[in-house]
C-alpha atoms as a PDB file:
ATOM      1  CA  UNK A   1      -0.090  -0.552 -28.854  1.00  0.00           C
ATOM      2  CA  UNK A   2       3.768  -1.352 -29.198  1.00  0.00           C
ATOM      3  CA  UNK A   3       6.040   1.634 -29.089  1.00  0.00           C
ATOM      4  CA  UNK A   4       7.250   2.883 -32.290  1.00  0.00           C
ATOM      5  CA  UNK A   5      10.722   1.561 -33.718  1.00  0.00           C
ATOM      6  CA  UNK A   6      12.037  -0.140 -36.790  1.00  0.00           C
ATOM      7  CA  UNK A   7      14.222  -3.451 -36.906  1.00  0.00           C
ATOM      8  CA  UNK A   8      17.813  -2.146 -39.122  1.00  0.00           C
ATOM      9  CA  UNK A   9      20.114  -4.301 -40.403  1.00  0.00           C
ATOM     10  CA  UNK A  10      22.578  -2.688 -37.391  1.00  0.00           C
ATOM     11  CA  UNK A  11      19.939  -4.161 -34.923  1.00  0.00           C
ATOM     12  CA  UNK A  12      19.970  -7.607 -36.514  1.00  0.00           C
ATOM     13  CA  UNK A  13      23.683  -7.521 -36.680  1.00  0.00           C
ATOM     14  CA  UNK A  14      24.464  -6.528 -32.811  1.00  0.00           C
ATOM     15  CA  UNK A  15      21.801  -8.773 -31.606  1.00  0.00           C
ATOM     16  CA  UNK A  16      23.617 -11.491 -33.315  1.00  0.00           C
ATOM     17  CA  UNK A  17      27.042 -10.444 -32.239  1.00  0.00           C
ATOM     18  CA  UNK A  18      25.558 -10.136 -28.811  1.00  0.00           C
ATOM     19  CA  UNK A  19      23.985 -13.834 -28.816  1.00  0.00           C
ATOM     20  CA  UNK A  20      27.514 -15.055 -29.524  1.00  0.00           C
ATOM     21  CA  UNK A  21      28.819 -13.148 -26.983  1.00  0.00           C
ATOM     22  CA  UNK A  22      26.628 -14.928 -24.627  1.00  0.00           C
ATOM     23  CA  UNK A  23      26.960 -18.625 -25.751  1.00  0.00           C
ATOM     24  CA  UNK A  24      30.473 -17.745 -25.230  1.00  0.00           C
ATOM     25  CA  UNK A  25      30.240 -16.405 -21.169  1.00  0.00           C
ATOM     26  CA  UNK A  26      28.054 -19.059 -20.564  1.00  0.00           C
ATOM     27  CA  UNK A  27      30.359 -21.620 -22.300  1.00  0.00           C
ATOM     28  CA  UNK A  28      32.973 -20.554 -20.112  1.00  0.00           C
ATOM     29  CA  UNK A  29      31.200 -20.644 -16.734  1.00  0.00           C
ATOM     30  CA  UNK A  30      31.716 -16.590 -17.081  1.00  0.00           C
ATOM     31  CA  UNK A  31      28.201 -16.112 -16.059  1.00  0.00           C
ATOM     32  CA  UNK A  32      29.366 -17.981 -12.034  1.00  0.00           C
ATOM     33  CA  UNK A  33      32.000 -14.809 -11.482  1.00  0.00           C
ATOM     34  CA  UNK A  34      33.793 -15.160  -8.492  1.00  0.00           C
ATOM     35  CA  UNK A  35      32.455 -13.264  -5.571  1.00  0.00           C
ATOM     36  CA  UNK A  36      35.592 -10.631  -5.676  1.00  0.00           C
ATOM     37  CA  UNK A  37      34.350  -9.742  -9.173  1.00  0.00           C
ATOM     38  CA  UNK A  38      30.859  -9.169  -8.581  1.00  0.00           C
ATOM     39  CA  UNK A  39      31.653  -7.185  -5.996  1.00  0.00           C
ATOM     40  CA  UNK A  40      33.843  -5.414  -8.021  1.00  0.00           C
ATOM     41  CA  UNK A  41      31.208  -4.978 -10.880  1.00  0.00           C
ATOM     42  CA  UNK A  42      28.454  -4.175  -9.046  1.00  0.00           C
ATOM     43  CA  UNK A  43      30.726  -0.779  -7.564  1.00  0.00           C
ATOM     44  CA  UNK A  44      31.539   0.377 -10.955  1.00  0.00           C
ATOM     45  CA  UNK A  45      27.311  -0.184 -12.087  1.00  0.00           C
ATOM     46  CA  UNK A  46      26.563   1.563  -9.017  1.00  0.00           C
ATOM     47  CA  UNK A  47      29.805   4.211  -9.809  1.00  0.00           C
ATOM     48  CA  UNK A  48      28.747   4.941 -13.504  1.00  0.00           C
ATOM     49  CA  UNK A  49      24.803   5.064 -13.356  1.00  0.00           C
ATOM     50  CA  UNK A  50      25.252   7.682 -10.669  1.00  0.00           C
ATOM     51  CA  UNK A  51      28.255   9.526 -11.993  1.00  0.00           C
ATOM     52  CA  UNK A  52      25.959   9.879 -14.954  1.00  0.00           C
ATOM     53  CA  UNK A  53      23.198  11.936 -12.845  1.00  0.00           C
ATOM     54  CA  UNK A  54      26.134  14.372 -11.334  1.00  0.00           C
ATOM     55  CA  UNK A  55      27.007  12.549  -8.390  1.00  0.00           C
ATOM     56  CA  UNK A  56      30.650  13.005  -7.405  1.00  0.00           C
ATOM     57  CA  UNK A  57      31.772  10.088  -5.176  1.00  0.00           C
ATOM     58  CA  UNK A  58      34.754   7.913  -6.093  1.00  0.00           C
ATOM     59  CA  UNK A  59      34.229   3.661  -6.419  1.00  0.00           C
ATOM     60  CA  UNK A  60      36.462   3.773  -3.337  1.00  0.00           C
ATOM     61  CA  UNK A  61      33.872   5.652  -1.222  1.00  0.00           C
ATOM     62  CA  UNK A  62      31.164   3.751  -2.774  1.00  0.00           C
ATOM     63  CA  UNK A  63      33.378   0.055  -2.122  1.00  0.00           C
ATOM     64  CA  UNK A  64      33.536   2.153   1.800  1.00  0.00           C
ATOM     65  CA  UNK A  65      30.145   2.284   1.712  1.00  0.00           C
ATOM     66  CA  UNK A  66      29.448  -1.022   0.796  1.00  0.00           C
ATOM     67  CA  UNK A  67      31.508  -2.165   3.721  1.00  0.00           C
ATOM     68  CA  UNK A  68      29.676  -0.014   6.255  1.00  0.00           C
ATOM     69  CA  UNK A  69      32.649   2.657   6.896  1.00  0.00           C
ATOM     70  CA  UNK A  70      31.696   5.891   7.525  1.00  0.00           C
ATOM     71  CA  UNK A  71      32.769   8.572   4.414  1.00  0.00           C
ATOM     72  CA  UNK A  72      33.547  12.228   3.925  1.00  0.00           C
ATOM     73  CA  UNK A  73      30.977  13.824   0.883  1.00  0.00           C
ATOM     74  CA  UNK A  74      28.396  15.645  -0.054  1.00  0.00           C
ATOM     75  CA  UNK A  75      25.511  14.226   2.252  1.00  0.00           C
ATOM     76  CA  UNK A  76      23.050  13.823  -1.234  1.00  0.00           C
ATOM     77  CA  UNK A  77      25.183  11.827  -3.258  1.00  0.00           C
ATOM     78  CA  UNK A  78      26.150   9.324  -0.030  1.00  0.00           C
ATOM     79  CA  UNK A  79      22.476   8.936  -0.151  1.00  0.00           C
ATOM     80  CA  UNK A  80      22.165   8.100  -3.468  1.00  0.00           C
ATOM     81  CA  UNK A  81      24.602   5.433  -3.646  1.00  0.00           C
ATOM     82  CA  UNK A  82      23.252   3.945  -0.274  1.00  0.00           C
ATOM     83  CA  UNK A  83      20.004   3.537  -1.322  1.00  0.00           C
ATOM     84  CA  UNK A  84      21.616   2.395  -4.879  1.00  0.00           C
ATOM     85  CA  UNK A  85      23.466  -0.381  -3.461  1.00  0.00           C
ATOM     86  CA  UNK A  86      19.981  -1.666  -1.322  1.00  0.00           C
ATOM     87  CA  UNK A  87      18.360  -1.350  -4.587  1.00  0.00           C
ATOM     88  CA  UNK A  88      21.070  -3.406  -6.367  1.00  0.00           C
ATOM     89  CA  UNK A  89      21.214  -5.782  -3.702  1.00  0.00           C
ATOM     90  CA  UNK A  90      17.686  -6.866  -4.021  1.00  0.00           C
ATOM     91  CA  UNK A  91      17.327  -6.683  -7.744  1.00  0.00           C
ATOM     92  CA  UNK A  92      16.881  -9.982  -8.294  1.00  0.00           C
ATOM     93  CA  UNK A  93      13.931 -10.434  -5.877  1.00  0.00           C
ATOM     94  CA  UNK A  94      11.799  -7.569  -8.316  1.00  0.00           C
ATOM     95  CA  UNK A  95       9.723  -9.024 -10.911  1.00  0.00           C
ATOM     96  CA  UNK A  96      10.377  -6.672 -14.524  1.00  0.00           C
ATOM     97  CA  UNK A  97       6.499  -7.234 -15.646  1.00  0.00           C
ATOM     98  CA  UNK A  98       5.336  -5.738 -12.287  1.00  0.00           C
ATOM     99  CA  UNK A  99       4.204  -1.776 -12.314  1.00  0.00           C
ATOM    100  CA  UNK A 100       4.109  -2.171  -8.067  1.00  0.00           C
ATOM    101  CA  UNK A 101       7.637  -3.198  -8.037  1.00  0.00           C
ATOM    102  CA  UNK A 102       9.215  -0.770 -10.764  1.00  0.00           C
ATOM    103  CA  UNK A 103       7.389   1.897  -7.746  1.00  0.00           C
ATOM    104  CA  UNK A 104       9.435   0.351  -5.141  1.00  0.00           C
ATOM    105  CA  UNK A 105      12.040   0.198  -6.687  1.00  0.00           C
ATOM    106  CA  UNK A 106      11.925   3.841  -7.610  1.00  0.00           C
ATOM    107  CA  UNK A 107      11.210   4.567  -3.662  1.00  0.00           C
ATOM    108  CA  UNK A 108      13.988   2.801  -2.214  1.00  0.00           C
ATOM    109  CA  UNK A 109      16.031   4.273  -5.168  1.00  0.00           C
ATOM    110  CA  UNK A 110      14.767   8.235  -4.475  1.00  0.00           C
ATOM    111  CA  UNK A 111      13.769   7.783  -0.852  1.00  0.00           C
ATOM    112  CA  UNK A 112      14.625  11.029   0.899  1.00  0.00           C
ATOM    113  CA  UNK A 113      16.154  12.692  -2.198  1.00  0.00           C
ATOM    114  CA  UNK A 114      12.875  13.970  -3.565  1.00  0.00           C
ATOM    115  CA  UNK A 115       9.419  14.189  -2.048  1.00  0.00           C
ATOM    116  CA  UNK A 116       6.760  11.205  -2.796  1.00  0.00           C
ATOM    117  CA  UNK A 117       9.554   8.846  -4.316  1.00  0.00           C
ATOM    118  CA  UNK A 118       7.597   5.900  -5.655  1.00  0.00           C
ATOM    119  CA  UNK A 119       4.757   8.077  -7.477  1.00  0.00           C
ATOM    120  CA  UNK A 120       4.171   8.769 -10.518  1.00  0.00           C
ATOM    121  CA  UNK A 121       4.513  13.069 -10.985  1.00  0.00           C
ATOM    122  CA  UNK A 122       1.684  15.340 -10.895  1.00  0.00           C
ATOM    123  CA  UNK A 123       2.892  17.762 -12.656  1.00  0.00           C
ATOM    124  CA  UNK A 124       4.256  18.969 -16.148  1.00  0.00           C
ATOM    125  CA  UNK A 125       7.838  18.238 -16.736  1.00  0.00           C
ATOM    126  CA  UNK A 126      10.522  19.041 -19.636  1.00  0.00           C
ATOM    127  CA  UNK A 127      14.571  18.457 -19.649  1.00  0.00           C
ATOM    128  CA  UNK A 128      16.216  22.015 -20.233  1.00  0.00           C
ATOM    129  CA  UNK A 129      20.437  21.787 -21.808  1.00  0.00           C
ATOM    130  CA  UNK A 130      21.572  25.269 -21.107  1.00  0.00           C
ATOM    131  CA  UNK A 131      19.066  27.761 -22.450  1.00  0.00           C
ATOM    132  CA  UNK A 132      17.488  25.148 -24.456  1.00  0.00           C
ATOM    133  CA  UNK A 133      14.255  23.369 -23.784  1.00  0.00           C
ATOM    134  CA  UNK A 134      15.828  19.480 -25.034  1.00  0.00           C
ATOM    135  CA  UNK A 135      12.746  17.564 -24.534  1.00  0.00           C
ATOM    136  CA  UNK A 136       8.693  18.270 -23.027  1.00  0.00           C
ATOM    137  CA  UNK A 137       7.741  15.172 -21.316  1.00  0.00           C
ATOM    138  CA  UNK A 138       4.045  13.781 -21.902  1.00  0.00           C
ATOM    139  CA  UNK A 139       1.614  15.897 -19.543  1.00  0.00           C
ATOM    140  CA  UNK A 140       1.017  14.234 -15.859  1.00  0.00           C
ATOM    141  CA  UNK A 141      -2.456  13.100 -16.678  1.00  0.00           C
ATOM    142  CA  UNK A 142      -1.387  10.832 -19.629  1.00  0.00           C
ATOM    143  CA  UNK A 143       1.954   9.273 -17.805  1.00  0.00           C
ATOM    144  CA  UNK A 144      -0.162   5.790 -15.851  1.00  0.00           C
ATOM    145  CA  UNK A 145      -1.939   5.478 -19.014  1.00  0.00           C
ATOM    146  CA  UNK A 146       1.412   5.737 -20.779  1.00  0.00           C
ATOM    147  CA  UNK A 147       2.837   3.466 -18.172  1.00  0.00           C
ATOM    148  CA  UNK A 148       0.155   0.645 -17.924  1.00  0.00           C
ATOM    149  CA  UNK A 149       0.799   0.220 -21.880  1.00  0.00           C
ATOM    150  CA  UNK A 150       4.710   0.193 -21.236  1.00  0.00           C
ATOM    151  CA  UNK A 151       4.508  -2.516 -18.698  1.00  0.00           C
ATOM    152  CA  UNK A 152       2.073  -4.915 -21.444  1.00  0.00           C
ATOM    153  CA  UNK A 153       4.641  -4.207 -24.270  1.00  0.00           C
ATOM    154  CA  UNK A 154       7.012  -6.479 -21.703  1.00  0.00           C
ATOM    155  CA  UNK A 155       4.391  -9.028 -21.482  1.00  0.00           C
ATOM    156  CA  UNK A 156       4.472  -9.629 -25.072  1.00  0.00           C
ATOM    157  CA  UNK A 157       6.483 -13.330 -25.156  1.00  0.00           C
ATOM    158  CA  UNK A 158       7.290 -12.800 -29.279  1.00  0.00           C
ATOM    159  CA  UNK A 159       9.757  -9.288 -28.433  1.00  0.00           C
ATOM    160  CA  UNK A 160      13.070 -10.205 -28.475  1.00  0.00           C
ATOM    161  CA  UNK A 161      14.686  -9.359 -24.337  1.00  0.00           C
ATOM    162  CA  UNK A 162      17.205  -7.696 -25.883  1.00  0.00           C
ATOM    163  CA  UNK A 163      15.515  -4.891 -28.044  1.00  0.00           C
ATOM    164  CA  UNK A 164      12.373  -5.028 -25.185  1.00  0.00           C
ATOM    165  CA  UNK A 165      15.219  -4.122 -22.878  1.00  0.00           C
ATOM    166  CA  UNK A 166      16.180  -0.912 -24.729  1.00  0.00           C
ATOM    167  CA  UNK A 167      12.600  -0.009 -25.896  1.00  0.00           C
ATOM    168  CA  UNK A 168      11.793   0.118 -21.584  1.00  0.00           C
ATOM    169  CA  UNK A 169      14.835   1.981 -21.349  1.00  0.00           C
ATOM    170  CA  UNK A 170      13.818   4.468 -23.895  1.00  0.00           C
ATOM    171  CA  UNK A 171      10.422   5.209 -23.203  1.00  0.00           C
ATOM    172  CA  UNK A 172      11.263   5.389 -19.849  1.00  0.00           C
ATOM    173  CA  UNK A 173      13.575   8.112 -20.830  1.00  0.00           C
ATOM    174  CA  UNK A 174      10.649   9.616 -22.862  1.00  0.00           C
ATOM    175  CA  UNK A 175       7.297   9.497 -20.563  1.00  0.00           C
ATOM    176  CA  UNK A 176       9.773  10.825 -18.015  1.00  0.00           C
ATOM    177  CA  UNK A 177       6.924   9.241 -15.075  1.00  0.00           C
ATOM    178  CA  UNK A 178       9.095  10.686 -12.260  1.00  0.00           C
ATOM    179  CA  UNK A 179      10.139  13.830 -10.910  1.00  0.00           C
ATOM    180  CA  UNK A 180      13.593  12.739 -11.031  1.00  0.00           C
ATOM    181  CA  UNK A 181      15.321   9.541 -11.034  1.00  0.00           C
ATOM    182  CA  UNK A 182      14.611   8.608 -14.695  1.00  0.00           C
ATOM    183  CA  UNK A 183      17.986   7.800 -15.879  1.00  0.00           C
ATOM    184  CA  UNK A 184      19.006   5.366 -13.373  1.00  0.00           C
ATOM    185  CA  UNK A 185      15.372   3.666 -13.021  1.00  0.00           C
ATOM    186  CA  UNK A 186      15.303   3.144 -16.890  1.00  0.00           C
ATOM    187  CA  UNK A 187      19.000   1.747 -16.656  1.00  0.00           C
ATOM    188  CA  UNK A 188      18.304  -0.220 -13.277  1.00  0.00           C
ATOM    189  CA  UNK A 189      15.377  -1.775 -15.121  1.00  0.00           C
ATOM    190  CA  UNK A 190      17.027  -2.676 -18.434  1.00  0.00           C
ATOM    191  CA  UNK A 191      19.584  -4.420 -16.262  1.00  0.00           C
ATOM    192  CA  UNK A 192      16.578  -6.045 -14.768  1.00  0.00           C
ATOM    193  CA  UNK A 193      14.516  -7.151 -18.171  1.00  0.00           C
ATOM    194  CA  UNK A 194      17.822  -8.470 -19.408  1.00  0.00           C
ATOM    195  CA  UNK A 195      18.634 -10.647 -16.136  1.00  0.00           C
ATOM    196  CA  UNK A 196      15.202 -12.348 -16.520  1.00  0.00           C
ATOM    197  CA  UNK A 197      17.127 -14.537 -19.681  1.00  0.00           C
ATOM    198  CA  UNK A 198      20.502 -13.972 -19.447  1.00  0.00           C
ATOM    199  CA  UNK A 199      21.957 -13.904 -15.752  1.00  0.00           C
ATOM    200  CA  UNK A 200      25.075 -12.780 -16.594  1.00  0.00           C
ATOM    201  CA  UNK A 201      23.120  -9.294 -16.729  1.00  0.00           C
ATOM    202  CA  UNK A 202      23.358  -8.872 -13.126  1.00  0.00           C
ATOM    203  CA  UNK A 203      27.077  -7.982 -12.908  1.00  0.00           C
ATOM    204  CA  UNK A 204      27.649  -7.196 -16.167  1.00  0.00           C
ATOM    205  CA  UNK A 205      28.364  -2.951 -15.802  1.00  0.00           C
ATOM    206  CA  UNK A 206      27.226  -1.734 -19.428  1.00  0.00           C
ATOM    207  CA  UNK A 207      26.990   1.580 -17.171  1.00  0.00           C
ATOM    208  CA  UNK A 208      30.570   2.459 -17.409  1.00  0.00           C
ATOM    209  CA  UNK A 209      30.692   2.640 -21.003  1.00  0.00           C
ATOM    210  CA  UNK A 210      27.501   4.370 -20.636  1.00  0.00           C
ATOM    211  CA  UNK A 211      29.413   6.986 -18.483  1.00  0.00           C
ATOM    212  CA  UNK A 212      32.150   7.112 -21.225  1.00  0.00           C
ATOM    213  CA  UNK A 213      29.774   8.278 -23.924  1.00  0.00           C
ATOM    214  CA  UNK A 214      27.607  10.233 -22.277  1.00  0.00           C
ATOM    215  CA  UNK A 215      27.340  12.625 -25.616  1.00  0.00           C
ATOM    216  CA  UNK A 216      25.996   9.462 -27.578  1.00  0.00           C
ATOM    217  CA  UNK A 217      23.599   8.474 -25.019  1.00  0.00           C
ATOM    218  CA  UNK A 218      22.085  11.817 -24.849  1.00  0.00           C
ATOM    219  CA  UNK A 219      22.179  12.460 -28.926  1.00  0.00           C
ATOM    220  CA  UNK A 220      20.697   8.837 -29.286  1.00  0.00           C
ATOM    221  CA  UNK A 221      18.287  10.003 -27.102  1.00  0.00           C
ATOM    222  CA  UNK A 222      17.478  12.997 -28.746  1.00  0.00           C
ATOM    223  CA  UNK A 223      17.573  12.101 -32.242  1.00  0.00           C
ATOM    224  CA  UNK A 224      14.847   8.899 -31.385  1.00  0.00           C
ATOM    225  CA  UNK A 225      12.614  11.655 -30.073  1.00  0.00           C
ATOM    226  CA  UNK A 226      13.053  13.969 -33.183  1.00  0.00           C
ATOM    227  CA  UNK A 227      12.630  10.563 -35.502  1.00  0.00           C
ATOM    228  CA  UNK A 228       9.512  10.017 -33.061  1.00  0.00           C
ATOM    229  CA  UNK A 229      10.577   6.308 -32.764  1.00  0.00           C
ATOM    230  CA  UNK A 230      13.517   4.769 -30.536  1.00  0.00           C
ATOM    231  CA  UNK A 231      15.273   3.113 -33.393  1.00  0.00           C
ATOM    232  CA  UNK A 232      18.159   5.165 -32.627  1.00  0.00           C
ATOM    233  CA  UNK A 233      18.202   4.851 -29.142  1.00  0.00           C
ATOM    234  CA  UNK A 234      18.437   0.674 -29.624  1.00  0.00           C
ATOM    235  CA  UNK A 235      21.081   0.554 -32.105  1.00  0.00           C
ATOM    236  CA  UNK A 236      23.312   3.054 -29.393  1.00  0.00           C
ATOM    237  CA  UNK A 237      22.429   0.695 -26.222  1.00  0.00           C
ATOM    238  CA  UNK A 238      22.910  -2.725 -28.338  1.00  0.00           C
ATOM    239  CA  UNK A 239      26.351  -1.224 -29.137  1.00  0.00           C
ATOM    240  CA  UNK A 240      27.134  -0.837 -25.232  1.00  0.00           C
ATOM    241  CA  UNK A 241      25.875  -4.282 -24.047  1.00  0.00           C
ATOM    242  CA  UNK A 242      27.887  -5.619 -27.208  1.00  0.00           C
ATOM    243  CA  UNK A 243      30.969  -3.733 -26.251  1.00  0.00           C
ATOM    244  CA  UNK A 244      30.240  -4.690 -22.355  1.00  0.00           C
ATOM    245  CA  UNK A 245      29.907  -8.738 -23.303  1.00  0.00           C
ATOM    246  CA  UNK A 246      33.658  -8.129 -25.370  1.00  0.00           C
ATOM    247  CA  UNK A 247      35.110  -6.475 -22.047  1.00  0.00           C
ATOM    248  CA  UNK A 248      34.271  -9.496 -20.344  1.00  0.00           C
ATOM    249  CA  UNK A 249      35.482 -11.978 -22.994  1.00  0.00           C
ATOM    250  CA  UNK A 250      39.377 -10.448 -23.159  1.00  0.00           C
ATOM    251  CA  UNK A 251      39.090  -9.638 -18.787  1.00  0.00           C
ATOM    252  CA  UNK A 252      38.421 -13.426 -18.735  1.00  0.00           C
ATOM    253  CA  UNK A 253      41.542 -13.844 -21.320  1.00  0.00           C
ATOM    254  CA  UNK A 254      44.136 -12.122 -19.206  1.00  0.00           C
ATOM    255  CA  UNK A 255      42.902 -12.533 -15.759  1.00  0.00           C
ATOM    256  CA  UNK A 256      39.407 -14.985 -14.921  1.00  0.00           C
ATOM    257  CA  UNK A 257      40.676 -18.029 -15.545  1.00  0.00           C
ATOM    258  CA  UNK A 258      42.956 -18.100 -12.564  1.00  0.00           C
ATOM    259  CA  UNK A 259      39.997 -17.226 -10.761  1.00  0.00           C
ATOM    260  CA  UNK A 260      37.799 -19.647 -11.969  1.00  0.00           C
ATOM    261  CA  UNK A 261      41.127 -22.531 -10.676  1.00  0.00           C
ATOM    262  CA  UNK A 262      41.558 -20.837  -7.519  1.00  0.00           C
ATOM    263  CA  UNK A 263      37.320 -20.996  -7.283  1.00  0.00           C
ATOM    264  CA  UNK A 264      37.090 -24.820  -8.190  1.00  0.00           C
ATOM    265  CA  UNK A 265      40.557 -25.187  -5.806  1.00  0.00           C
ATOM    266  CA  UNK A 266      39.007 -23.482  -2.679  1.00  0.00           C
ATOM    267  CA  UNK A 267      35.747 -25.588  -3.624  1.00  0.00           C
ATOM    268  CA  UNK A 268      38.320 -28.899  -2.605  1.00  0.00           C
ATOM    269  CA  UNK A 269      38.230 -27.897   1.171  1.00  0.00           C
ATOM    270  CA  UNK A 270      42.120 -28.272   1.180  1.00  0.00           C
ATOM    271  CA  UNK A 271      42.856 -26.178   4.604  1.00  0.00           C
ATOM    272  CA  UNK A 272      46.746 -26.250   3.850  1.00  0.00           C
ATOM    273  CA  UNK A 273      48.426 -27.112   0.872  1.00  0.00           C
ATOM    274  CA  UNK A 274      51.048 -26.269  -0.964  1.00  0.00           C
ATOM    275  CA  UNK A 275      51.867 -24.860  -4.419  1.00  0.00           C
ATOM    276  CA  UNK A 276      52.698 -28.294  -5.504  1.00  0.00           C
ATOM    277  CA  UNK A 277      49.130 -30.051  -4.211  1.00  0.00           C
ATOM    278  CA  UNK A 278      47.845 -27.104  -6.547  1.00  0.00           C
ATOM    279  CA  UNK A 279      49.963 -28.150  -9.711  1.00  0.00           C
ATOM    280  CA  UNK A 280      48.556 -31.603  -9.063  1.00  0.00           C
ATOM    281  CA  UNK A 281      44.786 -30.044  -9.425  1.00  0.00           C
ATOM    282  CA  UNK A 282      45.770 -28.435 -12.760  1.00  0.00           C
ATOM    283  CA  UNK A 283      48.008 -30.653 -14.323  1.00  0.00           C
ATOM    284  CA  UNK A 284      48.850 -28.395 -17.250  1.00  0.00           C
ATOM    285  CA  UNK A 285      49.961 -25.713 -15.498  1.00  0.00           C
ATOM    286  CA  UNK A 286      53.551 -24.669 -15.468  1.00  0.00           C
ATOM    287  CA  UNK A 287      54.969 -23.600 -12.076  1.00  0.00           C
ATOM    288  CA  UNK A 288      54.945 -20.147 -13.021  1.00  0.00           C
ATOM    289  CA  UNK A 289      51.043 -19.870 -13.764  1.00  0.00           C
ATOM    290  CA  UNK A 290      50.368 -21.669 -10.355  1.00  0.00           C
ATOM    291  CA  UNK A 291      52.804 -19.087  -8.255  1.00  0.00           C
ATOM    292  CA  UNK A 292      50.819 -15.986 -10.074  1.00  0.00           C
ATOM    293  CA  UNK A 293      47.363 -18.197  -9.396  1.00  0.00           C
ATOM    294  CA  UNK A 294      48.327 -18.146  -5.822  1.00  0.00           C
ATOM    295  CA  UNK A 295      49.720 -14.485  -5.571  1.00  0.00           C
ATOM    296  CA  UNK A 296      46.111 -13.324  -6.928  1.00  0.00           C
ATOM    297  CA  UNK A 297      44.752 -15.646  -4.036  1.00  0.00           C
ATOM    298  CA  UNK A 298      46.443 -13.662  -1.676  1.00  0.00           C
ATOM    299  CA  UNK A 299      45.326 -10.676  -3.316  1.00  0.00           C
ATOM    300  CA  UNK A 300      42.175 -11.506  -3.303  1.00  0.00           C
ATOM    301  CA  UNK A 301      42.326 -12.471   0.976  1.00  0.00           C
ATOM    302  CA  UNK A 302      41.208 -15.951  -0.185  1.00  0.00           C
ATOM    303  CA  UNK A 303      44.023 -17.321   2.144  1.00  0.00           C
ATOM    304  CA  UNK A 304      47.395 -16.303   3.284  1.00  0.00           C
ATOM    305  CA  UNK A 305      51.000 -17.781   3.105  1.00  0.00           C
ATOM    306  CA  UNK A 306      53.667 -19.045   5.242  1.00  0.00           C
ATOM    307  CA  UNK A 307      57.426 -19.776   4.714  1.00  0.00           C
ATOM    308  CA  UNK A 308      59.477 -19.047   1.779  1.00  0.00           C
ATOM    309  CA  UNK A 309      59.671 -20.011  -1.309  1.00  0.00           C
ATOM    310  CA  UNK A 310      59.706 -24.176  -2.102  1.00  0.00           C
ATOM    311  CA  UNK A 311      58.911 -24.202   1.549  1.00  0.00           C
ATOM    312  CA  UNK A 312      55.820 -21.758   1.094  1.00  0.00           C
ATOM    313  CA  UNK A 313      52.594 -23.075   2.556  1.00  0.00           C
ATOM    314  CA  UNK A 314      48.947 -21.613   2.480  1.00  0.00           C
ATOM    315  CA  UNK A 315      46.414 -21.696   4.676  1.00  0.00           C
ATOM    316  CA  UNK A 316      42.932 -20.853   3.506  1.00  0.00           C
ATOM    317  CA  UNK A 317      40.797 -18.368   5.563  1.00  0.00           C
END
């Protein structure tokens, strides 16, 4: 049986807006991002979905992390984001119609954090806001039933990715199969259902804006459980990956297109040049576009420079 949820003229519009959105990153190569930027957007995904569940670490102790320096915080939330980023890192190689991997995924994401990460909970569970019981979860007996149903509404090839996506996301919310570790595995495998059509998915962090508005995620939430449908819930996250895909479009406006030259440039195997071989690369360019091109190469570590400036010459790394 499909979970419950109506199609609103909101829906149709966003997913719409949103399948312009995407002609338009792939039409612009947006979807290759440079390394730098993935890098970069796979902090502030980590960042947000765990900011989200209390944890208090900055995206320069989680870009630390990353690198394999040491850190000074709270021992649980360095945990978190180190077994976020393995999870992240191996995204890709999980298969979103697979109940086994979803487990994994949930044990590398929870592994020493709670006890029997990567099991469903055998016990009754409900979400408490202050001295208010928010939501009771579906008793422990129900939740692999509830689950094995879940993972064959994915399987169903007519379901548009993008509202399947938010449904997951939802019910995940809603079953509540874990002890803990809800949040981020419904988000974690939204981004996951999403990446199986659209690629661009897998750095694209509609987390931060989910961090933003935490007060609509959590009244979106609540008012698809009182409407006993997730209707709600989809036109809220439809909004965020539409807003997310626009973020993207005006970044790549002010600042991706000088990556994408210095990319294709670097691509040339040119081990010297100067700014002038560069200007002969991208005709078009005036001299002051291909001196700030080159400053955000240096920026970026992509090479370094040597004498001054006509006589400047840079040397990639």
């Amino acid at each position: 049986m499909n979970p419950p949820y109506d199609i609103t003229p909101k829906i149709l519009k966003l997913v719409s807006s949103i399948s312009e959105k995407i002609g338009e990153v792939n039409a612009n190569y947006l979807s290759k991002q440079s390394p730098q930027l993935r890098k970069q957007n796979r902090i502030k995904t980590i960042h947000s979905s765990l900011q989200i569940e209390g944890n208090t670490l900055t995206e320069e102790q989680i870009t630390a992390l990353i690198e394999n320096k040491r850190i000074i915080g709270p021992q649980k939330d360095v945990l978190e984001v180190l077994n976020a980023i393995k999870v992240y890192e191996s995204l890709s190689g999980n298969n979103y119609l697979s109940e086994k991997h979803f487990l994994k995924a949930h044990k590398q994401l929870m592994s020493g954090l709670i006890d029997r990460s990567g099991t469903f909970r055998k016990q009754g569970v409900g979400i408490v806001k202050g001295a208010k019981i928010e939501h009771v979860a579906p008793p422990h007996n129900n939740v692999p039933y509830l689950m094995k149903d879940l993972f064959q509404y994915l399987k169903k090839t007519e379901e548009l990715t993008l509202i399947k996506s938010c449904v997951f996301h939802y019910e995940i919310e809603f079953i509540h199969p874990f002890l803990d570790g809800n949040g981020r595995m419904g988000r974690l495998w939204q981004t996951l259902i999403l990446m199986s059509e659209y690629p661009i998915f897998e750095f694209l962090p509609f987390e931060t804006l989910i961090s933003k508005t935490q007060t609509d995620y959590y009244k979106s939430l609540a008012m698809s459980d009182m409407a006993g449908k997730s209707t709600f819930f989809i036109e809220y996250m439809l909004r965020i990956i539409d807003e997310s895909l626009e973020s993207i479009l005006s970044y790549n406006n002010r600042i991706l297109k000088d990556i994408d030259r210095l990319e294709h440039f670097i691509t040339l195997g040119k081990k010297k040049f100067t700014r002038k071989d560069y200007m002969n690369v991208f005709k078009d360019l005036s001299s002051a576009t291909a001196s700030r091109d080159l400053k955000k190469g240096i920026e970026l570590n992509l090479f370094k420079s040597s004498g001054d400036k006509n006589k400047t010459e840079y040397i990639l790394k």
